[in-house]
Each structure stands twice: as C-alpha cells, then as structure tokens.
N, C-alpha and C. Protein backbone atom coordinates (compact mmCIF):
# COMPACT_ATOMS: atom_id res chain seq x y z
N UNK A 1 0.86 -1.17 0.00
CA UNK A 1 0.00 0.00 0.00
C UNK A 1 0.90 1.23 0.00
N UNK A 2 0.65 1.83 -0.53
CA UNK A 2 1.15 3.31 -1.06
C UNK A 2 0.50 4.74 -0.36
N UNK A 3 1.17 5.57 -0.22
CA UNK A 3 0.68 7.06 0.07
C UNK A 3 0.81 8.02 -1.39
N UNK A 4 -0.01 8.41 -1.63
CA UNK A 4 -0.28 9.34 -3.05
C UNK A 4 -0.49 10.52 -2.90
N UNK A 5 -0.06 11.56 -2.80
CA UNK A 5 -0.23 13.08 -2.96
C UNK A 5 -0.81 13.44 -3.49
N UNK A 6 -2.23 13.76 -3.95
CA UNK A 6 -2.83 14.73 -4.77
C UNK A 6 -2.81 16.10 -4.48
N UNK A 7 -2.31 17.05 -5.80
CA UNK A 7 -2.20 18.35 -6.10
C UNK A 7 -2.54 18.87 -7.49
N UNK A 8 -3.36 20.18 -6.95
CA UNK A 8 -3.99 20.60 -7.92
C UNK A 8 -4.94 21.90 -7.48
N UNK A 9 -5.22 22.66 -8.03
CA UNK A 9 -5.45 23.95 -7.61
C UNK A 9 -7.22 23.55 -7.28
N UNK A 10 -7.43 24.12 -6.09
CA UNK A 10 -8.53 23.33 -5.32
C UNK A 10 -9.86 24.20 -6.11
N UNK A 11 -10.36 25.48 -6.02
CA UNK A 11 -11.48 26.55 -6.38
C UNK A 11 -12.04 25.39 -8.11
N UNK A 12 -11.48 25.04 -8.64
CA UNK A 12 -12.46 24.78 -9.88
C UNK A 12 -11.98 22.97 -10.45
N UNK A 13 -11.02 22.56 -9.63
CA UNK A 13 -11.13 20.89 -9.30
C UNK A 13 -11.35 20.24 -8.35
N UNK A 14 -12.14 20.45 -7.58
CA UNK A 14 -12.56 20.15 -6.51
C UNK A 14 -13.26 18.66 -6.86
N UNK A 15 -14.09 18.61 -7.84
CA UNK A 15 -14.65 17.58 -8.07
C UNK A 15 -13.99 16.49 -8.16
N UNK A 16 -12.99 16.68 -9.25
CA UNK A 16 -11.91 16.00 -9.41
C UNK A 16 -11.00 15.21 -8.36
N UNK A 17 -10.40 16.22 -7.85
CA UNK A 17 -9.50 15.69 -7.08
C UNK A 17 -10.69 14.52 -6.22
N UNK A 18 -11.53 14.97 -5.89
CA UNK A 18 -12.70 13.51 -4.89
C UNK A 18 -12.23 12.58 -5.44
N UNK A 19 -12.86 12.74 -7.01
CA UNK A 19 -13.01 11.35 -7.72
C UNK A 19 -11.37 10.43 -7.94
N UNK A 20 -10.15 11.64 -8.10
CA UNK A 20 -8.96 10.95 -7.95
C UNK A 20 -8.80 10.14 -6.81
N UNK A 21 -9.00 10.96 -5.71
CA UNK A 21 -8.63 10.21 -4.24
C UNK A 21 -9.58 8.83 -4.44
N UNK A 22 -10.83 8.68 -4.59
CA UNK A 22 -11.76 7.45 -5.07
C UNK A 22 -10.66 6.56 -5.73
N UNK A 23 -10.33 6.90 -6.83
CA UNK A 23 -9.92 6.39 -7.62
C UNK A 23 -8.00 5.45 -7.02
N UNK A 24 -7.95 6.25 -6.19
CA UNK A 24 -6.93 5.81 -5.29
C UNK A 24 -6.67 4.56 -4.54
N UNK A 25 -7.88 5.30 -4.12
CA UNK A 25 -8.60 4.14 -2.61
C UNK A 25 -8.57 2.98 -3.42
N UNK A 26 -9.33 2.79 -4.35
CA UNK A 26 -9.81 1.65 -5.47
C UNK A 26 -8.57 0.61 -5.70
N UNK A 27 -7.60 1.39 -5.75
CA UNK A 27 -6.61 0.86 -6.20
C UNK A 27 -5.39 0.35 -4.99
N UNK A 28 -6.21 0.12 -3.92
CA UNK A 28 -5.61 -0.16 -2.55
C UNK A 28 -4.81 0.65 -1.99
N UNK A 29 -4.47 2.24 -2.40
CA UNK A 29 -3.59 3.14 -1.90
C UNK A 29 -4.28 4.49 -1.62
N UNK A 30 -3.83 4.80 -0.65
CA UNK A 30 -4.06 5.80 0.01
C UNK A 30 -3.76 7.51 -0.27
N UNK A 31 -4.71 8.23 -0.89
CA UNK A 31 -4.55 9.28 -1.11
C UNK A 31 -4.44 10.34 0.04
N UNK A 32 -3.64 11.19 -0.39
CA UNK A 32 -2.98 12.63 0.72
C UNK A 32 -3.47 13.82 0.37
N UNK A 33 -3.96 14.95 0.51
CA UNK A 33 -3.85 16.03 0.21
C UNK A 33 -3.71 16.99 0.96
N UNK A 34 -4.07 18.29 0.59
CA UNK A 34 -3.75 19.53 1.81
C UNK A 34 -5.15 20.21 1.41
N UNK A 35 -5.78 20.08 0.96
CA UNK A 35 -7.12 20.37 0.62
C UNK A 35 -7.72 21.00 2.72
N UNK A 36 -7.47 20.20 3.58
CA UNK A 36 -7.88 20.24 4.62
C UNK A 36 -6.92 21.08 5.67
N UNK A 37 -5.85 21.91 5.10
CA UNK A 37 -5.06 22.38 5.52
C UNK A 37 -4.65 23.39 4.82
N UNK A 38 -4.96 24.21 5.03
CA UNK A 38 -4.70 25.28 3.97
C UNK A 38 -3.02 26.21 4.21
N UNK A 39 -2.48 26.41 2.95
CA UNK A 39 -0.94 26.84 3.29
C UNK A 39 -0.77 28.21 3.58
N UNK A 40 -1.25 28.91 4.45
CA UNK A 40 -1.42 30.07 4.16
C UNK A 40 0.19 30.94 5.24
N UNK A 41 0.77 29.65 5.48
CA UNK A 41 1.97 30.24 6.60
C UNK A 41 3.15 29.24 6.03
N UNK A 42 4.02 29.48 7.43
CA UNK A 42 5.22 28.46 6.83
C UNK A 42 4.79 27.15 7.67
N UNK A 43 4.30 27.19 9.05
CA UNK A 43 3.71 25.93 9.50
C UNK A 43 2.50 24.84 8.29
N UNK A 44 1.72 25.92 7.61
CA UNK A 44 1.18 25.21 6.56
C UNK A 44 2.14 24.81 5.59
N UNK A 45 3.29 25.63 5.18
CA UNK A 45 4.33 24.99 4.22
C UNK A 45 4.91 23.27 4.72
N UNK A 46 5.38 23.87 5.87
CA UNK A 46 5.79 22.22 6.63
C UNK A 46 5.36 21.04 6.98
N UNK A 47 3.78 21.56 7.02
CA UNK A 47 3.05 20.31 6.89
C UNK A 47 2.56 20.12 5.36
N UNK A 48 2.76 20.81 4.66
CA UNK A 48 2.47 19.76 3.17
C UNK A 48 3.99 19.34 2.44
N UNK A 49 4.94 19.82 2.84
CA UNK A 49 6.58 19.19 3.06
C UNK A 49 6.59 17.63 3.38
N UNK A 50 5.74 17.84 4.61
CA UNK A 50 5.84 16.71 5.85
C UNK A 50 5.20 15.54 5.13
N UNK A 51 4.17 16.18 4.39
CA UNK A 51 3.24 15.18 3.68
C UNK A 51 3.84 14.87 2.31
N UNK A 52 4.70 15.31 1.67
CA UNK A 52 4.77 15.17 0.45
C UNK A 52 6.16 14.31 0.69
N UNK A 53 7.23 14.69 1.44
CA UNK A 53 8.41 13.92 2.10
C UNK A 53 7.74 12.20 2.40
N UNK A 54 6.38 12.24 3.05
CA UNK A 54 5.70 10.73 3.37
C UNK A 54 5.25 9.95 2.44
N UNK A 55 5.19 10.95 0.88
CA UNK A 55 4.27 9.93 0.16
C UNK A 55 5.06 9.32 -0.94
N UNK A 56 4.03 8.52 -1.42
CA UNK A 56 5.40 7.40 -2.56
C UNK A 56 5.35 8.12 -3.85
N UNK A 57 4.15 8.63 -4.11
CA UNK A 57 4.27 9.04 -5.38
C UNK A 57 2.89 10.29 -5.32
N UNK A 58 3.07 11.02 -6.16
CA UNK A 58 2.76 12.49 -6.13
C UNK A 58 1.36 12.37 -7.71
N UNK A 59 0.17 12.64 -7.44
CA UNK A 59 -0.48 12.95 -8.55
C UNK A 59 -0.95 14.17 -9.29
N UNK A 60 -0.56 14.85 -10.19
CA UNK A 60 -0.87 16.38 -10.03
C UNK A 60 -2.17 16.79 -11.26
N UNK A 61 -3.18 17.12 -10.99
CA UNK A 61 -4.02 17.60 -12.09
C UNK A 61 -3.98 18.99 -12.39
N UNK A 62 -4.30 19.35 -13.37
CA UNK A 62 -3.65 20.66 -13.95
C UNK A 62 -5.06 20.73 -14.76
N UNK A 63 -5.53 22.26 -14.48
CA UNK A 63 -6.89 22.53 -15.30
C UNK A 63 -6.23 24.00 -15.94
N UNK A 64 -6.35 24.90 -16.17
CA UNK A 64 -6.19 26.09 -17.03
C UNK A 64 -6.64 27.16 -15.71
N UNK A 65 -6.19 27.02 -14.43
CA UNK A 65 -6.17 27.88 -13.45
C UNK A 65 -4.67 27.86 -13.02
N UNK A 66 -4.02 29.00 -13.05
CA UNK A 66 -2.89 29.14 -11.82
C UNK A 66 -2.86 28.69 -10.74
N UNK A 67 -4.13 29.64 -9.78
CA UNK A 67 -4.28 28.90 -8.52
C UNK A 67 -3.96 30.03 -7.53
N UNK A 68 -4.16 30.57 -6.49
CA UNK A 68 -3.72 31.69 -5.63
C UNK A 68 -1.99 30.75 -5.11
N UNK A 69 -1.48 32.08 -5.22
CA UNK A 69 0.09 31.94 -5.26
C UNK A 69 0.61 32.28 -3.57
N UNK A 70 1.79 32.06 -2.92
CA UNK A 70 2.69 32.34 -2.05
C UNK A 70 3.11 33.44 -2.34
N UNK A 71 3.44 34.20 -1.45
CA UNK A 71 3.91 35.61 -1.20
C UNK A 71 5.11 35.73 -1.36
N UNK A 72 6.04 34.66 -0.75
CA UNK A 72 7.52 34.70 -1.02
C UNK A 72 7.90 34.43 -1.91
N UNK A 73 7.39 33.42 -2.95
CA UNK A 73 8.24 32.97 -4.29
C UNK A 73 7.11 33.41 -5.26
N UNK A 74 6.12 33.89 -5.29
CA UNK A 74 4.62 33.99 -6.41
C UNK A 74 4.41 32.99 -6.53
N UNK A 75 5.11 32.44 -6.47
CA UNK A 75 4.81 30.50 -6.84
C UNK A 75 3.20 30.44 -6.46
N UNK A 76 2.50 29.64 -7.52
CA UNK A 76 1.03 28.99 -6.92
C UNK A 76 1.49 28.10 -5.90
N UNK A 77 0.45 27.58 -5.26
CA UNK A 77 0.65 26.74 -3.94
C UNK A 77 1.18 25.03 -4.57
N UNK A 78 0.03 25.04 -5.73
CA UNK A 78 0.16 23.49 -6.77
C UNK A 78 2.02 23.53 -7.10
N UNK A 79 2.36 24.87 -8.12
CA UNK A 79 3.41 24.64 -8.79
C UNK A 79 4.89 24.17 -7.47
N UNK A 80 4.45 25.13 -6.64
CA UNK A 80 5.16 25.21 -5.26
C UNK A 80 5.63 23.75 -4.84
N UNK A 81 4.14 22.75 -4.33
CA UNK A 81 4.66 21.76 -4.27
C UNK A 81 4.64 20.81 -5.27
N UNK A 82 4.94 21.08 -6.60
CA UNK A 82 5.45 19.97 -7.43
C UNK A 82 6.69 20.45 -7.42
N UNK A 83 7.18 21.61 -7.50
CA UNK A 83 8.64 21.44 -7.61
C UNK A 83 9.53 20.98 -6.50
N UNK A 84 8.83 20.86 -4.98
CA UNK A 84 9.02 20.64 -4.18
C UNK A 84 9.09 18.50 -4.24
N UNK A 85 8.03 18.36 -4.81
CA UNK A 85 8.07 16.56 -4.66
C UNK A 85 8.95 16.83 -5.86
N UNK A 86 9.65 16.76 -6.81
CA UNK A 86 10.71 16.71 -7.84
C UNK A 86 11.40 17.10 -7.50
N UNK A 87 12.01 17.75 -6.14
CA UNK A 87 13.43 17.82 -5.91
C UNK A 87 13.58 17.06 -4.96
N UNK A 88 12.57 16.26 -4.24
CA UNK A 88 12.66 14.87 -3.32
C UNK A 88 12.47 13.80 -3.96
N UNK A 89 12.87 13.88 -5.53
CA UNK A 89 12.80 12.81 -6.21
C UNK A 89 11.32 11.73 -6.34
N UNK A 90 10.38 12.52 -5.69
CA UNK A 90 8.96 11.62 -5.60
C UNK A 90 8.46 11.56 -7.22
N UNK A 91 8.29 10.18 -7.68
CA UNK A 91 7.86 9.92 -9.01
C UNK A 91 6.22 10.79 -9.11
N UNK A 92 6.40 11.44 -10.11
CA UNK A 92 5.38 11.97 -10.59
C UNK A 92 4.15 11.71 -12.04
N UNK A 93 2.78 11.79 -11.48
CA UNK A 93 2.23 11.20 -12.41
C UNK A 93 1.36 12.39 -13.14
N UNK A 94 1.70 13.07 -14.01
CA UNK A 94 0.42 14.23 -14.34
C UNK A 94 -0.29 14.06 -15.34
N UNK A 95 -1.32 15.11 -15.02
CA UNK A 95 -3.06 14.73 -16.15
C UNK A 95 -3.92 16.47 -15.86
N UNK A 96 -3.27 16.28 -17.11
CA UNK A 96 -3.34 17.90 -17.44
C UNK A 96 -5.05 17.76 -18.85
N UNK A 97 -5.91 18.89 -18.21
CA UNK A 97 -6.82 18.76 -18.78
C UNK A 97 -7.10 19.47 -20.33
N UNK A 98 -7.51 19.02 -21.13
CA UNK A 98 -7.66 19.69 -22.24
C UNK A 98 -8.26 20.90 -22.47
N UNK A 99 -7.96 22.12 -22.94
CA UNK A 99 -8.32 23.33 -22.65
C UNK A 99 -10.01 23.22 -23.58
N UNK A 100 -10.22 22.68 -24.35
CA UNK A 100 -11.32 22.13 -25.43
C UNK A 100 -12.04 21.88 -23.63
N UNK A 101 -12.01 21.19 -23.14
CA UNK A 101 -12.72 20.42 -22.53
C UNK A 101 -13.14 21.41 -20.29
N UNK A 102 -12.43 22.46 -20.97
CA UNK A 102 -12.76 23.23 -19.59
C UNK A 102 -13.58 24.57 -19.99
N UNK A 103 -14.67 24.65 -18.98
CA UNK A 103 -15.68 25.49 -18.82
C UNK A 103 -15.00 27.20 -18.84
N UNK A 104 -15.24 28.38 -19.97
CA UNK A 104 -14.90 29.62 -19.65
C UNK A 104 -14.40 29.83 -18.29
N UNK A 105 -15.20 29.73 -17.26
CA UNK A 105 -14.76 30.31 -16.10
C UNK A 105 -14.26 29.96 -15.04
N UNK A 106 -13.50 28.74 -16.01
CA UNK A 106 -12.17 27.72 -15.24
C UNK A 106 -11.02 27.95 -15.85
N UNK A 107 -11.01 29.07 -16.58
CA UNK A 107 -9.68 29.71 -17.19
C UNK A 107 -8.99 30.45 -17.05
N UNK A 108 -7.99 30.97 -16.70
CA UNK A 108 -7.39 32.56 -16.63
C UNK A 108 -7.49 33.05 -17.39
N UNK A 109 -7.61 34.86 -17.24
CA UNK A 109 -7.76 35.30 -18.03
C UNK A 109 -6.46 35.63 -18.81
N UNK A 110 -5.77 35.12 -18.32
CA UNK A 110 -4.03 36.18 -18.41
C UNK A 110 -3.73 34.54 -17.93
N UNK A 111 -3.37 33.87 -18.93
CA UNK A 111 -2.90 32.20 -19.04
C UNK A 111 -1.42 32.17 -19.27
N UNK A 112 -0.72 33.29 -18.99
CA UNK A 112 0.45 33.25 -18.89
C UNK A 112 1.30 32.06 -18.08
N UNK A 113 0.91 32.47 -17.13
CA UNK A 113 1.48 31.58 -15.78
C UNK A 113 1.27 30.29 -15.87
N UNK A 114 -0.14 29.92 -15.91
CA UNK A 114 -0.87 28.45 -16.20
C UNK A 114 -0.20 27.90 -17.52
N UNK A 115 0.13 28.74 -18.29
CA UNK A 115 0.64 27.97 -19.81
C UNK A 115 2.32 27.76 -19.55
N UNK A 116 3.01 28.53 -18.53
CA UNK A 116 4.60 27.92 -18.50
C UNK A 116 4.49 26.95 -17.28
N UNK A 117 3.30 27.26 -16.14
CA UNK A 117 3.65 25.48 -15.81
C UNK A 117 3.40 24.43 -16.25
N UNK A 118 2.38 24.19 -17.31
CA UNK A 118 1.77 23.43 -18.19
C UNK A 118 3.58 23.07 -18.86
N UNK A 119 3.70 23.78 -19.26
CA UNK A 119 5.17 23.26 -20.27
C UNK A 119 5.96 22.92 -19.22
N UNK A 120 6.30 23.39 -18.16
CA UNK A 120 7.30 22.86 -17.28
C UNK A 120 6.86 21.68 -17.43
N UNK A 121 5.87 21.10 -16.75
CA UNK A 121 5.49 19.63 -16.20
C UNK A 121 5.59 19.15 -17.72
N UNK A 122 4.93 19.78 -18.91
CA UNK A 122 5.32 18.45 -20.13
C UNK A 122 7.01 18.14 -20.24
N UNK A 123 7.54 19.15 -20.30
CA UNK A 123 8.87 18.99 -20.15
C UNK A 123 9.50 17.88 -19.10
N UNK A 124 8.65 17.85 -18.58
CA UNK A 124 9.49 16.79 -17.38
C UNK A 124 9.24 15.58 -17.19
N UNK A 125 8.02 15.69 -17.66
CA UNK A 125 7.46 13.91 -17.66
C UNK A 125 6.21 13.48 -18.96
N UNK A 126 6.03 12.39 -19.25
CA UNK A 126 4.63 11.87 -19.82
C UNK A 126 3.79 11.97 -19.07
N UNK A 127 2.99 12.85 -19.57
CA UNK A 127 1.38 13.06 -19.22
C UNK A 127 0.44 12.76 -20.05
N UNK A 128 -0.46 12.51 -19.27
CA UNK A 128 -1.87 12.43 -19.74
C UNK A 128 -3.31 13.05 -19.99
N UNK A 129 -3.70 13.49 -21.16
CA UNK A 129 -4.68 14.53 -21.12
C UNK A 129 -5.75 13.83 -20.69
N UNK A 130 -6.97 15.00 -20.22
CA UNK A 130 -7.95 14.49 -19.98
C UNK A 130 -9.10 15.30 -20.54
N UNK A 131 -10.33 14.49 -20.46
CA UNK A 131 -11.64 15.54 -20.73
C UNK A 131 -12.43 16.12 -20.11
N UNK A 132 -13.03 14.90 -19.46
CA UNK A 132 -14.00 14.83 -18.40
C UNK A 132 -13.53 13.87 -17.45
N UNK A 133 -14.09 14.17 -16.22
CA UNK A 133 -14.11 13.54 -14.69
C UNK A 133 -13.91 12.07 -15.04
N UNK A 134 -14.79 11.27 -15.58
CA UNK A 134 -14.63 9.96 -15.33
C UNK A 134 -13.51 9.63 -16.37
N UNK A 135 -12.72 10.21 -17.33
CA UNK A 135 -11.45 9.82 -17.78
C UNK A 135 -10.31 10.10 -16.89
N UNK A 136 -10.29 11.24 -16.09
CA UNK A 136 -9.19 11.28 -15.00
C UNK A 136 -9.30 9.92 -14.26
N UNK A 137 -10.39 9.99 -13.63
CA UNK A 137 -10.42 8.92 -12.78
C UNK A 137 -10.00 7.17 -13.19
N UNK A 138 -10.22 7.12 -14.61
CA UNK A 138 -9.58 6.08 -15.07
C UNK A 138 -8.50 5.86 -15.14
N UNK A 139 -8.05 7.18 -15.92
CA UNK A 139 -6.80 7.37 -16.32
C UNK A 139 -5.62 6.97 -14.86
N UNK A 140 -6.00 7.43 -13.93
CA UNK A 140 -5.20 7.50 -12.53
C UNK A 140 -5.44 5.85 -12.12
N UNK A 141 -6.78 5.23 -12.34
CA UNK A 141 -6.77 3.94 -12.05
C UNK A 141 -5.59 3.23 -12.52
N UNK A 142 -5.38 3.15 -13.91
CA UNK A 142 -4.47 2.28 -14.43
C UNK A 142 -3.55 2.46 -14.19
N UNK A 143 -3.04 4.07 -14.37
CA UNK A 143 -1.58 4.64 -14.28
C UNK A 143 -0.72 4.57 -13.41
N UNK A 144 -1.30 4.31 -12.29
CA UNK A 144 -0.90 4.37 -11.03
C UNK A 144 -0.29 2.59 -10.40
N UNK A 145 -1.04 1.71 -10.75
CA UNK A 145 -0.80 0.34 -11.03
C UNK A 145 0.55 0.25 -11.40
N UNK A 146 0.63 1.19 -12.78
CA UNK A 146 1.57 0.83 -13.88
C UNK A 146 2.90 1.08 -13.20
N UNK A 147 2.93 2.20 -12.93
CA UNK A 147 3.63 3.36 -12.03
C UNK A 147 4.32 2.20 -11.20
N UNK A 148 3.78 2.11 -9.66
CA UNK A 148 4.26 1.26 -8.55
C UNK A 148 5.11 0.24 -9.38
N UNK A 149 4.20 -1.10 -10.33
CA UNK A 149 4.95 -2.10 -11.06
C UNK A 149 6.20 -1.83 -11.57
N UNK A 150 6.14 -0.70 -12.56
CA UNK A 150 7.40 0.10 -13.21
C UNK A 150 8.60 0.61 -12.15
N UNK A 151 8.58 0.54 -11.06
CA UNK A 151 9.74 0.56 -9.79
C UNK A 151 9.91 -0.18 -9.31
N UNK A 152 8.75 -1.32 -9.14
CA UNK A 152 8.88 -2.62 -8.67
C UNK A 152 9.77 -3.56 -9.59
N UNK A 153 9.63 -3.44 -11.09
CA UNK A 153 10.65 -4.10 -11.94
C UNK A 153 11.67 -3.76 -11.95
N UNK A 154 12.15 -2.37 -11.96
CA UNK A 154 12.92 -1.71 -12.50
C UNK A 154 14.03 -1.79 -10.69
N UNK A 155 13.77 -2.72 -9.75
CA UNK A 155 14.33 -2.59 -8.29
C UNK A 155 14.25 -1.48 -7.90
N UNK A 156 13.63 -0.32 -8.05
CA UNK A 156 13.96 0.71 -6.70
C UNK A 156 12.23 0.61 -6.41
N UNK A 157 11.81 -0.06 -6.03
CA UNK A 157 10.45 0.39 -5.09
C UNK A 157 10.52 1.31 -4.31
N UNK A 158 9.67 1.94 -4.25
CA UNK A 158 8.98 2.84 -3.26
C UNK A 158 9.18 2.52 -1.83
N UNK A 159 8.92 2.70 -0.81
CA UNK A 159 9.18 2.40 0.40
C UNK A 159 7.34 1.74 0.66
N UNK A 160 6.45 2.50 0.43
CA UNK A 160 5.21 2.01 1.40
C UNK A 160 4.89 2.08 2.42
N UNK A 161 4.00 1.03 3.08
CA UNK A 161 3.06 1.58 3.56
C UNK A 161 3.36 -0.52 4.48
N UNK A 162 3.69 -0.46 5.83
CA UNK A 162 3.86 -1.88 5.88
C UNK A 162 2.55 -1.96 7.33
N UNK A 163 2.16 -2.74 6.59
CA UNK A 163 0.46 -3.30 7.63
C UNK A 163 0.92 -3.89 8.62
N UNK A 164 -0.02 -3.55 9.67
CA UNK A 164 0.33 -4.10 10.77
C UNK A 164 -0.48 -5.65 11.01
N UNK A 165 -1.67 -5.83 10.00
CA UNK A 165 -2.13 -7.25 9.95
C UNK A 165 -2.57 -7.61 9.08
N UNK A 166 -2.94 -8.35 8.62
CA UNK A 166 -3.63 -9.28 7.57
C UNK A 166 -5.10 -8.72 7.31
N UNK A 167 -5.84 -7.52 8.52
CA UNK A 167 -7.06 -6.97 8.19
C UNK A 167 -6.80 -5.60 7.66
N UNK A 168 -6.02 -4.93 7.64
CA UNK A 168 -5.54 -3.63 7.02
C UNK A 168 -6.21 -4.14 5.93
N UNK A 169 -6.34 -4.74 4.77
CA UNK A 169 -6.57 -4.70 3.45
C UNK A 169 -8.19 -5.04 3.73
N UNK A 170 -9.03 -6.17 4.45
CA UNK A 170 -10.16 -5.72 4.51
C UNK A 170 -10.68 -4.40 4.96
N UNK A 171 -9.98 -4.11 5.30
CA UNK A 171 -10.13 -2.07 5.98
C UNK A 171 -10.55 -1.07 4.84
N UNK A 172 -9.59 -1.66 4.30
CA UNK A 172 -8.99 -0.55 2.70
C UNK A 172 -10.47 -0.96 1.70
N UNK A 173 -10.85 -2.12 1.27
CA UNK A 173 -11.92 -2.49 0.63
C UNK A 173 -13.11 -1.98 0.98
N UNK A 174 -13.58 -2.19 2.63
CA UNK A 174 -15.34 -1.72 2.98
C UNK A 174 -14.80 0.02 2.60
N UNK A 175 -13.72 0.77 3.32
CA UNK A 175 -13.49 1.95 3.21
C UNK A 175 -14.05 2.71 1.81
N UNK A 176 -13.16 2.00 0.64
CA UNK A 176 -13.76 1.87 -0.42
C UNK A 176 -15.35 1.42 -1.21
N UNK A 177 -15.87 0.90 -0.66
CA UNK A 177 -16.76 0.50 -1.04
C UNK A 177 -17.82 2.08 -0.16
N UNK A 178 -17.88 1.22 1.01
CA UNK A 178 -18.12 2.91 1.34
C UNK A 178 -18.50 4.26 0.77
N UNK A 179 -17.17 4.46 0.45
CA UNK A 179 -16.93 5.79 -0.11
C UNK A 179 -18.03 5.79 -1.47
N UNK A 180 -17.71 4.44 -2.39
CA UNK A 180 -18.28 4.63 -3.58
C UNK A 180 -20.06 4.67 -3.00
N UNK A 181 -20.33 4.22 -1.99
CA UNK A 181 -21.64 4.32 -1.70
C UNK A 181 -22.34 5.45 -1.14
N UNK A 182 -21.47 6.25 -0.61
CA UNK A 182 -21.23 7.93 0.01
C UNK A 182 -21.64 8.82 -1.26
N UNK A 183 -20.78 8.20 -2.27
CA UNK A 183 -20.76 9.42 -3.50
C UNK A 183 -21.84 9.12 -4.44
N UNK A 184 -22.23 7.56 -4.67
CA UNK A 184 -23.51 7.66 -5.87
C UNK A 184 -24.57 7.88 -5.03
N UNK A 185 -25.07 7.72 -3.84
CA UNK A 185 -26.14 8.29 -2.63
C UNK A 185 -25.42 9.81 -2.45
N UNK A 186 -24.66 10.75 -2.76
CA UNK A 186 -24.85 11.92 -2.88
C UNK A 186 -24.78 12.76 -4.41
N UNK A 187 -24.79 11.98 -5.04
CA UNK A 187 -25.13 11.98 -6.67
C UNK A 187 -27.02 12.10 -6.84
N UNK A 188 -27.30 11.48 -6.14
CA UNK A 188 -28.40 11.16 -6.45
C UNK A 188 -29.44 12.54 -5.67
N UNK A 189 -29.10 12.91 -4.33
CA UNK A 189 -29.81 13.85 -3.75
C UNK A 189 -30.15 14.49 -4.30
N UNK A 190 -31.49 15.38 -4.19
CA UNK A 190 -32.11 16.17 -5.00
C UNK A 190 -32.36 17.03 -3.82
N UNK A 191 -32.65 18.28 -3.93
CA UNK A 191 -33.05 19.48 -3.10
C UNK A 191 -34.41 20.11 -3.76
C-alpha cells in the first residue's frame, strides 16, 4: 500500500481531485492532500513538506487555473509543491486537462502563468490529457498500477506503507466501497 499526494489547484477541481482520491482508494492506496489544511503560513508549508516527504508518489491535475500563489516565491501553492516533490525525487504522475474540454470560467484570463507550468510539467514527464471527470479517474486507475509495477521491476520500489495485519486490506476495501456508496447516494440527492 502506497501514500499518493494529490495536487492541484482546489477553487475549480474540486470535483476532481474527490473522484482521484476514489480512484486511489480503489486501487488499494491511500490518497494525501492539503485540501484540509490550507498553506497560508510556513507551519502550513511544513506540513504539506511533511506530507509530500511521506508519500510514494505524487499525482498532479492541472486545469487552465494558476491557482492563488505564495507571497515569497509567487509560486502557486500546486506549482510550489510539485517542484518541491521533484526535488525529493517523488515519481510523478500528471493529467493535465484539455483546454477544449474546460468550462470559460475555469480559465485565466491572463494564461500566462498556467501555460509555462503546463510546459514545465510536459517537459518533465509523460502526461496524460484528460476531458471529463470519469477519464481522470480512469486514467489515474491504471496509471498508477503501472507506475508502482514500473519501480517494482525496475528494483527501486517505493518504500510504502507496511500493515500491521492481515485486516488492514479488509479495511482498505469496505473503506472503499463505502466511499463509492457515500458518492452515488450523494449523486443522487435532490433538493
């Protein structure tokens, strides 16, 4: 079992990132974020350090938002800590969304910024575009599989996640199941 970082500028992927972390769980590993911690200091810097230093591998979604930035470097908070898990060597998996496929007022207006981290991250790794919600969520299903295996062959595994019993993994399954029963029973609510 694995720890996974999800990052990504929270105001207009919010949806997303859920369905990634879902999509996580699914896959017997454990998603991280800072979504619940907001960075607005250096104690918030250190704890998503703390968290990103813990996890095995880093997932980053990228929509056509910058993202509200840090005061000390302008850095967005997203770009901040990807360059941060890439200089701790944490394998990175990105899924950058197709600009075709995002709503006007999920765009900057002034796409300056959003368009050179977009190239940074192609520059640095294979990514994966996306359209809609349930292709991220696929997309991260498989990739992520592939990912772990691809270090597992290649001898440098990841460190993980080591259970303390033989029920940790029934844990991880109802958790999952759960969740998926949380989200199509709040799919469904009507007001």
């Amino acid at each position: 079992m694995y720890q996974v970082f999800v990052s990504s500028t929270y105001v207009d992927l919010h949806p997303e990132r859920d369905a990634v972390s879902w999509a996580i769980l699914k896959t017997r590993n454990t998603p991280a974020g800072m979504e619940a911690f907001p960075a607005t200091d250096d104690r918030g810097w250190k704890t998503i350090q703390k968290t990103i230093d813990e996890s095995d591998f880093y997932v980053l979604i990228l929509g056509h938002r910058y993202g509200s930035t840090e005061s000390t470097s302008g850095l967005s908070w997203t770009q901040k800590e990807y360059r941060y898990a890439k200089s701790k060597s944490i394998p990175v998996l990105a899924f950058l969304r197709e600009l075709s496929a995002t709503p006007g007022t999920q765009v900057d207006a002034d796409r300056s910024k959003i368009d050179a981290f977009r190239a940074e991250v192609k520059d640095s790794h294979k990514i994966v575009m996306w359209h809609h919600l349930a292709d991220l969520a696929a997309s991260v299903s498989q990739a992520l599989p592939l990912a772990i295996q691809d270090y597992i062959d290649d001898e440098i595994p990841r460190p993980g996640w080591i259970r303390g019993s033989a029920s940790a993994l029934k844990v991880v399954d109802e958790l999952a199941a759960l969740s998926e029963e949380n989200r199509t029973f709040a799919g469904g609510w009507k007001n």
